[in-house]
C-alpha atoms as a PDB file:
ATOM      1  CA  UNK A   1    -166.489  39.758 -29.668  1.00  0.00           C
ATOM      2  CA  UNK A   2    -165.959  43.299 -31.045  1.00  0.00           C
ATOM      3  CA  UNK A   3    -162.982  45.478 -30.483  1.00  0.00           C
ATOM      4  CA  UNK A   4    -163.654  49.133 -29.585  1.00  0.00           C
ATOM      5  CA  UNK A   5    -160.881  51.508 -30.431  1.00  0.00           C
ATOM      6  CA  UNK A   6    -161.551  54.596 -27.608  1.00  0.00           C
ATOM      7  CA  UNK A   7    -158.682  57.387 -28.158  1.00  0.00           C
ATOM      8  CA  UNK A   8    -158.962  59.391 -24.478  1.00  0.00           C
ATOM      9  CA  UNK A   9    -157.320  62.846 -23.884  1.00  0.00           C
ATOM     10  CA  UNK A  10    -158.618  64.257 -21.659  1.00  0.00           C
ATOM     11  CA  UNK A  11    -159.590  62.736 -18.390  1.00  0.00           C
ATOM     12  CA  UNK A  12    -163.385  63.720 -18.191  1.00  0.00           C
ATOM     13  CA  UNK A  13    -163.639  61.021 -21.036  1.00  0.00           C
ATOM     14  CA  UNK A  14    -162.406  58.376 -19.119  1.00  0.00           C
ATOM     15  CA  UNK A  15    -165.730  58.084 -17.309  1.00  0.00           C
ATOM     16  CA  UNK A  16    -167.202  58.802 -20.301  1.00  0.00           C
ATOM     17  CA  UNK A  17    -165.733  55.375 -21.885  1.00  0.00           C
ATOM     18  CA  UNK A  18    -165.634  53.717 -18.644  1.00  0.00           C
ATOM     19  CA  UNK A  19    -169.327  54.218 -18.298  1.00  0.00           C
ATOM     20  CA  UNK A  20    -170.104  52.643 -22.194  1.00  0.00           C
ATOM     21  CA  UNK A  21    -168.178  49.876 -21.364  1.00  0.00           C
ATOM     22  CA  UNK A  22    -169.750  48.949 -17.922  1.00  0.00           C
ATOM     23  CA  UNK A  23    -173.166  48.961 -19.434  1.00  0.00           C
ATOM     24  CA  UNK A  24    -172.190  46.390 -22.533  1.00  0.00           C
ATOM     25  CA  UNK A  25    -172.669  42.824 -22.005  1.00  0.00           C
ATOM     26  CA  UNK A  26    -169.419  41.251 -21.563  1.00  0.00           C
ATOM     27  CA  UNK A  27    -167.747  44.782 -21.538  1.00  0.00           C
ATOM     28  CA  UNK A  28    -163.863  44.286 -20.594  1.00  0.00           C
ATOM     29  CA  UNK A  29    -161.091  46.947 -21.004  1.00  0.00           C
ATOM     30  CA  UNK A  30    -157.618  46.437 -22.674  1.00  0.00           C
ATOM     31  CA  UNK A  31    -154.887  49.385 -21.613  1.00  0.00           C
ATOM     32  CA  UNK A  32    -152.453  50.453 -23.403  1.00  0.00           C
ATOM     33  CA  UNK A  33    -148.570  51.502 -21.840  1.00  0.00           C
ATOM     34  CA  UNK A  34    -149.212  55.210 -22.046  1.00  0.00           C
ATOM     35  CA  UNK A  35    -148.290  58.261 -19.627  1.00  0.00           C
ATOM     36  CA  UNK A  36    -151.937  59.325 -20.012  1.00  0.00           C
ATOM     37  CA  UNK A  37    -152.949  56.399 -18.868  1.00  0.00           C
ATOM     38  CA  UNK A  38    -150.134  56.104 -16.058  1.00  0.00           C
ATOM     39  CA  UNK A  39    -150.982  58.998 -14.732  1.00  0.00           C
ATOM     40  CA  UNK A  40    -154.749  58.565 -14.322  1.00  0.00           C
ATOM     41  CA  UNK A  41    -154.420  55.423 -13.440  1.00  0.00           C
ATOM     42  CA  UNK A  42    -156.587  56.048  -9.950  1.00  0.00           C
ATOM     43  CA  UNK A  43    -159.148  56.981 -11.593  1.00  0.00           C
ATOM     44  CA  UNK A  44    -159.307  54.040 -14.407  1.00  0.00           C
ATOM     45  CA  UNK A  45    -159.221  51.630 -11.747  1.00  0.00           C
ATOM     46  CA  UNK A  46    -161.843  53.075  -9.853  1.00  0.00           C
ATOM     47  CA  UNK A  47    -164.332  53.332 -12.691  1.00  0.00           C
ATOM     48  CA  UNK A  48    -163.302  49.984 -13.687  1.00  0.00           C
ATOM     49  CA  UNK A  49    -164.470  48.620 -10.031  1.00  0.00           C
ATOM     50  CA  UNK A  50    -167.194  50.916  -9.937  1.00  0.00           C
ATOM     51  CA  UNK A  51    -168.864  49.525 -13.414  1.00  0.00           C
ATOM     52  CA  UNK A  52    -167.015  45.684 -12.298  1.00  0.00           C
ATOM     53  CA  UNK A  53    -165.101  45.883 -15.678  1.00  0.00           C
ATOM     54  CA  UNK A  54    -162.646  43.311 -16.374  1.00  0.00           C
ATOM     55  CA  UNK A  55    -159.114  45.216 -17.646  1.00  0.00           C
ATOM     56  CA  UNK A  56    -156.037  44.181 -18.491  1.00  0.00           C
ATOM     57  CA  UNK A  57    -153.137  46.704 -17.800  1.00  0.00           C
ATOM     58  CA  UNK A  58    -149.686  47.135 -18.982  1.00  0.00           C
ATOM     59  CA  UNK A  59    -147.418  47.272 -15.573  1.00  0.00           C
ATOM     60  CA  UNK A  60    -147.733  45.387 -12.288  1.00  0.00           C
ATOM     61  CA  UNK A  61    -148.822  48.588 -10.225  1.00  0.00           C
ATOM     62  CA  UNK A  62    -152.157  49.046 -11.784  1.00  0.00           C
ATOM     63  CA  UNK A  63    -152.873  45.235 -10.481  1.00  0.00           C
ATOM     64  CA  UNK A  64    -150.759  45.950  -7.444  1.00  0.00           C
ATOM     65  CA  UNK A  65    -153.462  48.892  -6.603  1.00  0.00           C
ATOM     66  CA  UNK A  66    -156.100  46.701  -7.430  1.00  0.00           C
ATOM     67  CA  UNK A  67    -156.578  45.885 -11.617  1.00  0.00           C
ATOM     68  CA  UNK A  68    -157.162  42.511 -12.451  1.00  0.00           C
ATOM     69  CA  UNK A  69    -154.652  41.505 -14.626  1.00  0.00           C
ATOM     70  CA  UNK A  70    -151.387  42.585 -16.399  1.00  0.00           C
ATOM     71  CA  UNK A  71    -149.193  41.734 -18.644  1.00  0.00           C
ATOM     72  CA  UNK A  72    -146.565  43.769 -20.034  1.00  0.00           C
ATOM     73  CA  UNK A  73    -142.636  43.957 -20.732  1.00  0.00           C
ATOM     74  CA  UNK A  74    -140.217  43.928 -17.123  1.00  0.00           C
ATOM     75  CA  UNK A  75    -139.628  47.751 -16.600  1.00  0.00           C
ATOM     76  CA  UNK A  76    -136.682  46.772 -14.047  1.00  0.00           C
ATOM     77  CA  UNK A  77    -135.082  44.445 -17.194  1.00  0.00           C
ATOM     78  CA  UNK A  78    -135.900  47.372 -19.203  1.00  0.00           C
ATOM     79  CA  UNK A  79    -133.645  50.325 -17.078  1.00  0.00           C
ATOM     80  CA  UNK A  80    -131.057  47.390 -16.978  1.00  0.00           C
ATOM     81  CA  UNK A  81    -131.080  47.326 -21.321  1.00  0.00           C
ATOM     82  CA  UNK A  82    -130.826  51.245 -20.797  1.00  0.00           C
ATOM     83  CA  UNK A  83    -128.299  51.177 -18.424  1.00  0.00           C
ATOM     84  CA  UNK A  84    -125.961  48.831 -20.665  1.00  0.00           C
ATOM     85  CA  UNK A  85    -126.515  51.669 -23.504  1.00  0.00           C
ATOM     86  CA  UNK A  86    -125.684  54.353 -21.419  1.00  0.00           C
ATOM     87  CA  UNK A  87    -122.790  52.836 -20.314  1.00  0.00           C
ATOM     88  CA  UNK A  88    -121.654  52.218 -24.087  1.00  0.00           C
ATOM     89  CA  UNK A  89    -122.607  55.701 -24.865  1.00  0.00           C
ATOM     90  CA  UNK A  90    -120.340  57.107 -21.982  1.00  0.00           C
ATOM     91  CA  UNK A  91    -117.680  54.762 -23.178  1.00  0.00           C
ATOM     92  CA  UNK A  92    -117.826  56.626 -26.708  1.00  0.00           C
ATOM     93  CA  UNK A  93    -119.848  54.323 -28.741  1.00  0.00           C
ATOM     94  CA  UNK A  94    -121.688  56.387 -31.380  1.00  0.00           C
ATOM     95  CA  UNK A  95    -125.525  55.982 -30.503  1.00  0.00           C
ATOM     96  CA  UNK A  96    -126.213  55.558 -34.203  1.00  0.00           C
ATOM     97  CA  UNK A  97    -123.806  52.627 -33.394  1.00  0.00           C
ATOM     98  CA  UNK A  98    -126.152  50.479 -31.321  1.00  0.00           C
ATOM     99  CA  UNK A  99    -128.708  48.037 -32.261  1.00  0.00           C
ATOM    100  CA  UNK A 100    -132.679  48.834 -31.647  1.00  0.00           C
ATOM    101  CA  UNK A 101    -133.238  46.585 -28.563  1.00  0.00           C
ATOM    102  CA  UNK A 102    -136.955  45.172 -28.144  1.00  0.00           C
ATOM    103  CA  UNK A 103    -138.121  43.974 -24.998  1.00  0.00           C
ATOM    104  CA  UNK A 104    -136.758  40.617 -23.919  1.00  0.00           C
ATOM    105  CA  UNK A 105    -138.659  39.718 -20.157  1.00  0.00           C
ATOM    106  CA  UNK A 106    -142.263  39.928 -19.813  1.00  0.00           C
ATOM    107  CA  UNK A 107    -144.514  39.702 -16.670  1.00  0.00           C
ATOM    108  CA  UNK A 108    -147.550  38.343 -15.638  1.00  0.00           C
ATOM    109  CA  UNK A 109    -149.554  38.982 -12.565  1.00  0.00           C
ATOM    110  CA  UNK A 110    -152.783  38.919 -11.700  1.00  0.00           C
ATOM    111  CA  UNK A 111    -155.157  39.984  -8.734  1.00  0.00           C
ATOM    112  CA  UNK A 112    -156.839  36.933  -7.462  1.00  0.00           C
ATOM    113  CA  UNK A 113    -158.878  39.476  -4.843  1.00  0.00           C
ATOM    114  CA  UNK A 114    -159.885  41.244  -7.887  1.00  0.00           C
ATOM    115  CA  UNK A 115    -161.028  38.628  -9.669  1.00  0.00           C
ATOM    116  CA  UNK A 116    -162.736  37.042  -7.085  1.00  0.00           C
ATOM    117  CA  UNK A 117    -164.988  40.237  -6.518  1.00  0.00           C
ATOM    118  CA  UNK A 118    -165.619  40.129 -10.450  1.00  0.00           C
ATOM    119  CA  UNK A 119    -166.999  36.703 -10.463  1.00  0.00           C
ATOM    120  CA  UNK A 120    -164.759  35.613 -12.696  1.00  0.00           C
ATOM    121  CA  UNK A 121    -162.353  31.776 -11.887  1.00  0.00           C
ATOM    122  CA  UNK A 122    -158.763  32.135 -13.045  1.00  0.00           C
ATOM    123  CA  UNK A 123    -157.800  29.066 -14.944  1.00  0.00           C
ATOM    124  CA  UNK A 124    -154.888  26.984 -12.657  1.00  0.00           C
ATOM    125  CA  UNK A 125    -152.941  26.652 -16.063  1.00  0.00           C
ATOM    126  CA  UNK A 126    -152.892  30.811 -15.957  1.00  0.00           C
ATOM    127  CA  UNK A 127    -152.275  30.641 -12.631  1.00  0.00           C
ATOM    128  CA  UNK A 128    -149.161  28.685 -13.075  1.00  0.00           C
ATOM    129  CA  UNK A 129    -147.179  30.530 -15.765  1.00  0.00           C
ATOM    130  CA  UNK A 130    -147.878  33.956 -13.544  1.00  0.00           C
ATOM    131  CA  UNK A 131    -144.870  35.858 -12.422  1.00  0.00           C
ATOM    132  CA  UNK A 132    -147.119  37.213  -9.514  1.00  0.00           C
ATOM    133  CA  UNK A 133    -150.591  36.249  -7.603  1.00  0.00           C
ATOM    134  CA  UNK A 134    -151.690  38.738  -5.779  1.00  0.00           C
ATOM    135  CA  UNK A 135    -154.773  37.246  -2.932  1.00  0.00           C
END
């Protein structure tokens, strides 16, 4: 297994990528949380289908719309964290004041549908520690 670092900007090299990886042997994608990525997120899971490339994404929507698999930190647990800071803030703690917070809940869900038209079996065991199956 080989790990291909592809830096995109620009959305015409999306297919460009997309398209390399679909013709490898084994080929998979691994997405990054990103805006870039967020935003052209249609079109990465698209190309993905199109060239039946296995991805992994970082947030539930991308599998919710139809990606195969995510796993990533709770963005719902994460506006709570901010909302407890902003709530110091406003009570005057000094931002300077409060402790870098990393991600504490993490979700897994995967697209059995998805999957399925990939050709690929999801183990039970993975099955069984996901937050969400989505058939």
């Amino acid at each position: 297994m080989e790990a291909i670092e592809a830096r995109i900007h620009e959305p015409d090299e999306i297919a460009t990528v997309m398209t390399t990886l679909g013709r490898e042997p084994g080929g998979s994608v691994i997405l990054l949380p990103d805006i870039f990525t967020t935003t052209h997120r249609q079109l990465i899971l698209d190309l993905a289908d199109r060239y039946k490339l296995p991805a992994s994404y970082p947030y539930r929507y991308f599998v919710a719309e139809g990606g195969l698999i995510s796993y990533g930190a709770d963005p719902v647990d994460l506006m709570r964290q901010a909302a407890i800071y902003v709530d110091r803030i406003l009570r005057g703690t000094a931002p300077s004041d409060l402790p870098v917070q990393a991600p504490t809940k993490f979700e897994l869900v995967i697209n059995l549908k998805t999957a399925k038209a990939l050709g690929l079996d999801v183990p039970p065991a993975l099955l069984a520690i996901a937050d969400e199956v989505i058939e």
